[in-house]
Protein backbone atom coordinates (compact mmCIF):
# COMPACT_ATOMS: atom_id res chain seq x y z
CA UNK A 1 0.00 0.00 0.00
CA UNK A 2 0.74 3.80 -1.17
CA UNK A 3 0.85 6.70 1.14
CA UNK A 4 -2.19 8.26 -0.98
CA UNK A 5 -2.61 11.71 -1.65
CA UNK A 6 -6.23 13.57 -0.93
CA UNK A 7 -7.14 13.29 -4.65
CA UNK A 8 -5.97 9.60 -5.27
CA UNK A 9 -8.97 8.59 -2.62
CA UNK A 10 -10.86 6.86 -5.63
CA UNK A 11 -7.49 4.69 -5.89
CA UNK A 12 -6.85 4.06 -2.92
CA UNK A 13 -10.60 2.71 -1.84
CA UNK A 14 -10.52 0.45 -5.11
CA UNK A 15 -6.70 -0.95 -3.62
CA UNK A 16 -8.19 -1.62 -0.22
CA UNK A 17 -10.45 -3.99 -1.64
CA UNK A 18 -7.59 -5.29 -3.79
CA UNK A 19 -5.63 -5.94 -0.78
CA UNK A 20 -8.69 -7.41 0.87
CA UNK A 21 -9.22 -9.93 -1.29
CA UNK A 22 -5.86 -10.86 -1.57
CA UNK A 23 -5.52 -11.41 2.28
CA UNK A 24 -8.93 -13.36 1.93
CA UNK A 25 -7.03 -15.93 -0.75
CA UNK A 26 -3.96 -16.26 1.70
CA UNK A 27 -6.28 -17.32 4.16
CA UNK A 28 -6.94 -20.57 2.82
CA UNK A 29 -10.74 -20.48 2.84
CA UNK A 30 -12.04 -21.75 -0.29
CA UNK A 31 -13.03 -18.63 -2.16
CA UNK A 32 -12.24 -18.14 -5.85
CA UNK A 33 -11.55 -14.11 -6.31
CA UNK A 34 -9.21 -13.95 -8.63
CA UNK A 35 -11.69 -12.88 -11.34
CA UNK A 36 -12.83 -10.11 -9.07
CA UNK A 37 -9.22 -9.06 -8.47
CA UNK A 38 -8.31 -8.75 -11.75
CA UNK A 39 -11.55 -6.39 -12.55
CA UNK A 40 -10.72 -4.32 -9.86
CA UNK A 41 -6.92 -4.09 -10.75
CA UNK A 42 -7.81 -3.02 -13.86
CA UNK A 43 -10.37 -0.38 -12.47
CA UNK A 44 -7.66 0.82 -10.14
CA UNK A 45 -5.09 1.21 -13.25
CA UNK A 46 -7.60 2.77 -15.28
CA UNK A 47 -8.47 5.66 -12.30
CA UNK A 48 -4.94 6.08 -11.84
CA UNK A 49 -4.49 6.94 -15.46
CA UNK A 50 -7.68 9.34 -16.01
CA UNK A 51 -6.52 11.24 -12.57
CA UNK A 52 -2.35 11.84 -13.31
CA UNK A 53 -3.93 12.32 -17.11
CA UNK A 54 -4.89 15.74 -15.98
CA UNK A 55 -3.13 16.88 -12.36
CA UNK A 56 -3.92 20.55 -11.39
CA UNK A 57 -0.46 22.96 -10.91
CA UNK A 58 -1.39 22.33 -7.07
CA UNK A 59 -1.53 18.53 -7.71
CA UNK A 60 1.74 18.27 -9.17
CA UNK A 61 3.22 20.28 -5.88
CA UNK A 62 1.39 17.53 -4.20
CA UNK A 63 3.12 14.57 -5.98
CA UNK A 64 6.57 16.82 -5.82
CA UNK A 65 6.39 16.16 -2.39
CA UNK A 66 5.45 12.91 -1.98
CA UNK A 67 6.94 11.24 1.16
CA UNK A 68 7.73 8.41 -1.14
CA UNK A 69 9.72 10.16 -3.72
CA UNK A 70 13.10 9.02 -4.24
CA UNK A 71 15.76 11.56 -3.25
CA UNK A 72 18.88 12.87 -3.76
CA UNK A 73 21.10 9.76 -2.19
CA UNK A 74 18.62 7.16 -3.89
CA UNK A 75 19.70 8.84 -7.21
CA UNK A 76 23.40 8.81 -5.93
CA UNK A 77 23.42 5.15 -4.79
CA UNK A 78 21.61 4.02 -8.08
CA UNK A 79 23.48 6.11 -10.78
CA UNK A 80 27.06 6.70 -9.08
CA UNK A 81 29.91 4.16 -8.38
CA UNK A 82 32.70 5.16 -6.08
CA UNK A 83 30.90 8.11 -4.49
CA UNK A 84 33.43 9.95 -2.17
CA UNK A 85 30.93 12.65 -0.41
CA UNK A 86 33.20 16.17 0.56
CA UNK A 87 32.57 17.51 4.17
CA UNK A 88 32.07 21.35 5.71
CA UNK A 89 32.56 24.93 3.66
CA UNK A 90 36.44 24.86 5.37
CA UNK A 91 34.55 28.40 6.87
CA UNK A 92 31.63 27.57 9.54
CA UNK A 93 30.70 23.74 9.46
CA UNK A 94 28.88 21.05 7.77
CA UNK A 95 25.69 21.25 6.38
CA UNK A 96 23.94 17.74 5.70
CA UNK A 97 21.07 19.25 3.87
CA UNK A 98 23.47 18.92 0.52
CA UNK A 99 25.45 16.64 0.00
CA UNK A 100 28.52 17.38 -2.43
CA UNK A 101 31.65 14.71 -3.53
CA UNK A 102 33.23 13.41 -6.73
CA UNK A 103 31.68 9.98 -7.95
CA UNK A 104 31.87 8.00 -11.23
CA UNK A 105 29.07 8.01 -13.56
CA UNK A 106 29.44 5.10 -16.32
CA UNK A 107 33.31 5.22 -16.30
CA UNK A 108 33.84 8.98 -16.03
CA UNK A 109 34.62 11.27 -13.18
CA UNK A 110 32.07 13.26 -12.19
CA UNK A 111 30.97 16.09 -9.44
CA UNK A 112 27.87 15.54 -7.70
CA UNK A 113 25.90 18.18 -5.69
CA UNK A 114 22.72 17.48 -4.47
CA UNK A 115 19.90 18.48 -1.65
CA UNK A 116 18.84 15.34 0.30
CA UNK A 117 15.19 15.70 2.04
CA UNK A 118 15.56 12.09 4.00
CA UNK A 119 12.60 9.71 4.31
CA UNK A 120 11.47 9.67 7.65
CA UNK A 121 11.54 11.53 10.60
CA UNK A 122 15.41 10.84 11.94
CA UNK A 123 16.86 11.31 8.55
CA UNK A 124 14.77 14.94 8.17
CA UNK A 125 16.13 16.21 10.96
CA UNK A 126 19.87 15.24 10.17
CA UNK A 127 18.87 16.52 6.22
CA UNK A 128 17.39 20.30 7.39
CA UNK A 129 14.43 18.64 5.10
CA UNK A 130 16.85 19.62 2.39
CA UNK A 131 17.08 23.00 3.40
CA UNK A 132 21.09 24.44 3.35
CA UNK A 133 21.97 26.82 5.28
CA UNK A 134 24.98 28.94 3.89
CA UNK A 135 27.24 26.41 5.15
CA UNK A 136 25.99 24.04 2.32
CA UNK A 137 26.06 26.36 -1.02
CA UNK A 138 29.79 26.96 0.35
CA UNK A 139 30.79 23.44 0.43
CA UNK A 140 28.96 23.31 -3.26
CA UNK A 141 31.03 26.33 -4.25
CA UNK A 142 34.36 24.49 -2.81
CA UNK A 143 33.11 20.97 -5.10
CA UNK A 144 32.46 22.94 -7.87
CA UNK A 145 35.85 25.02 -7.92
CA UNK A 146 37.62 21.16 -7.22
CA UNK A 147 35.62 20.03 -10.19
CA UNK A 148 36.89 23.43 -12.53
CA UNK A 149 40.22 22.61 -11.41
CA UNK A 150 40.49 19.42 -12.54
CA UNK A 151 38.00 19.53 -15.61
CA UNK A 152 35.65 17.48 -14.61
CA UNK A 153 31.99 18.00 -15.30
CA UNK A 154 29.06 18.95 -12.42
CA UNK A 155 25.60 16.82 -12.23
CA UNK A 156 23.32 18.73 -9.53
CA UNK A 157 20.01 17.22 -7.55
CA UNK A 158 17.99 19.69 -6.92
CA UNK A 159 14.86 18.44 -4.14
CA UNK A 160 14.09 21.66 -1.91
CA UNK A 161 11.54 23.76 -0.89
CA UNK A 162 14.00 26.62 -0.34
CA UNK A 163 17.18 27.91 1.80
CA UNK A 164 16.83 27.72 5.30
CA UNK A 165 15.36 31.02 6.38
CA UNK A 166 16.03 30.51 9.72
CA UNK A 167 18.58 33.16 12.36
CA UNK A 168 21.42 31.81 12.03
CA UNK A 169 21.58 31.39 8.14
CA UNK A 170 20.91 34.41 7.98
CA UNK A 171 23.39 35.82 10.29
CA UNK A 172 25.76 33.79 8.66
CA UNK A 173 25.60 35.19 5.11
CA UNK A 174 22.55 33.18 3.52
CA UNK A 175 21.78 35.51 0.26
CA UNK A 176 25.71 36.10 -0.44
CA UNK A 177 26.35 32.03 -0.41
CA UNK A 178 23.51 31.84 -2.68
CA UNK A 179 24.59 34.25 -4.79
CA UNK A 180 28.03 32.99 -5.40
CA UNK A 181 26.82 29.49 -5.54
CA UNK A 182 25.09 30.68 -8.30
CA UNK A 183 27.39 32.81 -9.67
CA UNK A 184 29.94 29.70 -9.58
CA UNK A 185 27.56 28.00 -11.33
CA UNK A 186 27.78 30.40 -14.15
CA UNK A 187 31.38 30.86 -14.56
CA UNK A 188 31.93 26.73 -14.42
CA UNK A 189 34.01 26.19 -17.68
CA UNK A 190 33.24 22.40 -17.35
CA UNK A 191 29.70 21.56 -18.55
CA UNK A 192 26.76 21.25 -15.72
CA UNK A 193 23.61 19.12 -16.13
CA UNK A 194 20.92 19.76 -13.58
CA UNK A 195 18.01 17.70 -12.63
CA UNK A 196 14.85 18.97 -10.55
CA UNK A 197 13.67 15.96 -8.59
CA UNK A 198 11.51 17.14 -7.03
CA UNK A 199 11.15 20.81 -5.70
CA UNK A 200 13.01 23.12 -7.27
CA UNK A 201 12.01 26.27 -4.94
CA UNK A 202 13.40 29.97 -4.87
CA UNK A 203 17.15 30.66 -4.69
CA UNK A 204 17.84 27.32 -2.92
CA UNK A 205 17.41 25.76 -5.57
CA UNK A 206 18.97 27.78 -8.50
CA UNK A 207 22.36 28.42 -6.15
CA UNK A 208 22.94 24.62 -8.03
CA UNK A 209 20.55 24.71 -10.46
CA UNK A 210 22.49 27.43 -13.18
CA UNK A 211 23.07 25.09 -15.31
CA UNK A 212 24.35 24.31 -19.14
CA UNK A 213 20.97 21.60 -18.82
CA UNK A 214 18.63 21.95 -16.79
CA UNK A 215 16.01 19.08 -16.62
CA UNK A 216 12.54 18.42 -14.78
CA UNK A 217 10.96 15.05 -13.59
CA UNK A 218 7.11 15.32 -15.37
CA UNK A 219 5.37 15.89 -11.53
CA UNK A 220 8.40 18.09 -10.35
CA UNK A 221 7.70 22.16 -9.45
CA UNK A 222 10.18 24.83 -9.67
CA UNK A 223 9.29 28.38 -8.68
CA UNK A 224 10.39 31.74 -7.32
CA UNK A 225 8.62 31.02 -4.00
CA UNK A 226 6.33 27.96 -2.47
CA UNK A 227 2.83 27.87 -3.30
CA UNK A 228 2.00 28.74 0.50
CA UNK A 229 4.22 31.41 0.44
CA UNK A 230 3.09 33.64 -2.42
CA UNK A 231 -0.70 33.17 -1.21
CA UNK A 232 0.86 34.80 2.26
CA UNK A 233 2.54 37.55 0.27
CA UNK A 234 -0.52 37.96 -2.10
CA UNK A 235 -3.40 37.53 -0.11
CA UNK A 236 -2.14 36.90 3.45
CA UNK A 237 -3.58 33.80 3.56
CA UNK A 238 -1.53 30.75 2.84
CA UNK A 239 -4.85 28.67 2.56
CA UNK A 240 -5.00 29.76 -0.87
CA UNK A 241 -1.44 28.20 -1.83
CA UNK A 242 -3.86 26.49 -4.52
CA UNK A 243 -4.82 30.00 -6.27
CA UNK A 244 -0.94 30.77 -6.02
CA UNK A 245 0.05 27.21 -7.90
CA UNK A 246 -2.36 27.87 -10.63
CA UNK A 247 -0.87 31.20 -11.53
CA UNK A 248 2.66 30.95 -10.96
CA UNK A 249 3.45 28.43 -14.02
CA UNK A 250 5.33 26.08 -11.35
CA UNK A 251 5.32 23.10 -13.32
CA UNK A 252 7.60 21.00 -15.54
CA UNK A 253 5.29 21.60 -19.04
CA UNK A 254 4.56 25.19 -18.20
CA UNK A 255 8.48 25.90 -17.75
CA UNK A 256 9.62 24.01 -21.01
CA UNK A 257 6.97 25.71 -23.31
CA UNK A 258 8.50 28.97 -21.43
CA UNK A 259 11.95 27.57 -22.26
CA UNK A 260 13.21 28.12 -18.77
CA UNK A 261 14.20 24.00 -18.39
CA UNK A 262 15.39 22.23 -21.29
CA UNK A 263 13.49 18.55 -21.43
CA UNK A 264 11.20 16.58 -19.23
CA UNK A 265 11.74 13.31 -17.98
CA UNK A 266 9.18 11.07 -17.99
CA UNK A 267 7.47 9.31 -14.59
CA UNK A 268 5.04 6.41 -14.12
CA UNK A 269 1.83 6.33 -14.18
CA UNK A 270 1.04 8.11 -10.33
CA UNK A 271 4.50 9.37 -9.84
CA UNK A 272 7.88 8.50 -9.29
CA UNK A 273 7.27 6.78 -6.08
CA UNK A 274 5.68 3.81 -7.90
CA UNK A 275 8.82 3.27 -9.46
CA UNK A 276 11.67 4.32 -8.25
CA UNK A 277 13.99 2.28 -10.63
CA UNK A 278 12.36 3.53 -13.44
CA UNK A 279 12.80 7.11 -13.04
CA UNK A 280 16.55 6.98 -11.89
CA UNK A 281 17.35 4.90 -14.83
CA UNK A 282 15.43 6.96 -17.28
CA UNK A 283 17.24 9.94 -14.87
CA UNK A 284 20.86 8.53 -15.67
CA UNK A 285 19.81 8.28 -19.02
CA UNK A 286 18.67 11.58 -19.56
CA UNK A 287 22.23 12.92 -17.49
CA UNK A 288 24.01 11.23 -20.10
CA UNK A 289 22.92 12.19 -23.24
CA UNK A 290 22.96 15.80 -21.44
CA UNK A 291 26.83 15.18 -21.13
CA UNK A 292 27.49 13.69 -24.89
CA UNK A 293 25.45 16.49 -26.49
CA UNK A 294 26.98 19.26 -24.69
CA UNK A 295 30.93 17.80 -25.79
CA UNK A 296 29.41 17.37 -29.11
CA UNK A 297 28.43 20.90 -29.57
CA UNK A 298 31.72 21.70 -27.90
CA UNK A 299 32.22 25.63 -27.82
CA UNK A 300 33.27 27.70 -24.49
CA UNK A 301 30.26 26.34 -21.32
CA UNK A 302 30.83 29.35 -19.57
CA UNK A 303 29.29 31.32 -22.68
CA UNK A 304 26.70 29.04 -24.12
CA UNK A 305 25.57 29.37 -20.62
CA UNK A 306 25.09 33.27 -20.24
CA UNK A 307 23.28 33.19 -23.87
CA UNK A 308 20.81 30.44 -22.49
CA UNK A 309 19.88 32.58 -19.17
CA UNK A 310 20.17 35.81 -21.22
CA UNK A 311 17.48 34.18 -24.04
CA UNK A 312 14.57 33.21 -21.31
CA UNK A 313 11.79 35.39 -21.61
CA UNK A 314 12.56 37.06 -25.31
CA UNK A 315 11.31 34.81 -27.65
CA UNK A 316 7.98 33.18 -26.35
């Protein structure tokens, strides 16, 4: 069984009686439903379907967030070999809300920066959720100068709702490590490839996000600002975080026909959490054609870059 959403109720009743009968056949009494299982399995596959067929904006934020999802690490474990994870900024501390090393990815050396949420409640705490505090777009900064030094190309995991806006992020410098995080991630002259996992939200997520590629999983969001928080700024009233999805253009088709991201990668039918494998393969798939078409076109990174950001928003 799923953690289910509020909207996938229809599934979930219909997989209840699924699991139901399937418990009643374990039993041992001597009732033949395997008829009535397969109706209802194909009921269930068929609901699933119409419903992910046509998510709302606030849907998709829904599904972005899905305690399920697989993170940052499960992408790292699955795609990388010989992951050697870097520790503190050399300035404050460590931050385990992103985690930054040098890996192999199919026989090549590669930098990997990512945000890790963690998947239950010990592993959230240790993560932040996934939200760095300046500590963490330092240590990205000191990967991604390692990875310029030695030509070696950046892959970045972006899962977020945004930097921690906490006191003491902010105390320590929180909008100047974002900035040259991002700024870093302009002037790379190896080529970067980022992925949006999951959420992709405010400048948390573009301090690692300013990339050559940047690519979206289909039920991923990636915004200025969360949902709840431009209803608060809009309408004081984060209730209407709904409203705020709907207008804001937050999701993965609305940002490629506005050629902010660069491709979509596909999920399952009712997310990425119903099949892990699936997505990080077709993930590591998408990273490496990213890779082989960017040495193919060759040219200076650090410029085709600017002229991507610089071309967003004049020719819609």
């Amino acid at each position: 069984m799923y953690n289910y959403l509020d909207f996938e109720k229809p599934v979930a009743d219909l997989e209840g009686k699924i699991l139901e009968l399937k418990k009643l056949t374990e039993s041992g009494e001597a009732v033949d439903v395997g008829e009535e299982i397969a109706r209802l399995e194909r009921r269930s596959k068929d609901a699933l379907r119409d419903i992910y067929r046509a998510l709302t904006p606030w849907q998709k934020a829904q599904v972005a967030r899905h305690p399920d999802r697989p993170h940052c690490m499960d992408y790292v474990r699955a795609l990388f070999t010989d992951f050697t994870p870097l520790a503190g900024d050399r300035a404050f501390g460590e931050d385990e809300a992103v985690v930054a090393g040098f890996a192999r990815f199919r026989g090549e050396s590669i930098a990997v920066i990512g945000q890790e949420k963690g998947n239950d409640t010990q592993s959230r705490l240790k993560h932040n959720f996934g939200m760095a505090r300046p500590d963490g777009y330092r240590k990205a900064v000191r990967v991604m100068d390692l990875a310029d030094r030695f030509g070696v190309p950046v892959v970045s995991l972006v899962d977020t709702a945004g930097a921690y806006p906490g006191i003491d992020a902010e105390e320590r410098g929180q909008a100047e490590a974002i900035a040259r995080s991002t700024s870093k991630c302009l002037g790379l002259k190896v080529p970067n490839v980022a992925l949006i996992i999951g959420e992709g939200g405010s400048g948390g997520a573009i301090a690692i996000a300013t990339a050559n590629l940047v690519y979206m999983l289909e039920h991923s969001i990636y915004s200025v600002i969360s949902p709840e928080g431009a209803a608060s700024i809009l309408w004081h009233d984060s209730t209407r975080a709904k409203d705020a999805a709907t207008n804001m253009k937050i999701t993965a088709q609305d940002l490629l026909q506005l050629k902010v991201i660069d491709g979509i990668i596909p999920e399952p039918v009712g997310g990425a959490h119903r099949s892990p494998e699936t997505v990080i393969q077709a993930a590591g798939e998408t990273i490496e054609k990213g890779f082989r078409d960017l040495t193919e076109a060759g040219g200076d990174y650090r410029e085709l870059r600017r002229e991507k950001f610089l071309a967003i928003g004049r020719q819609l």
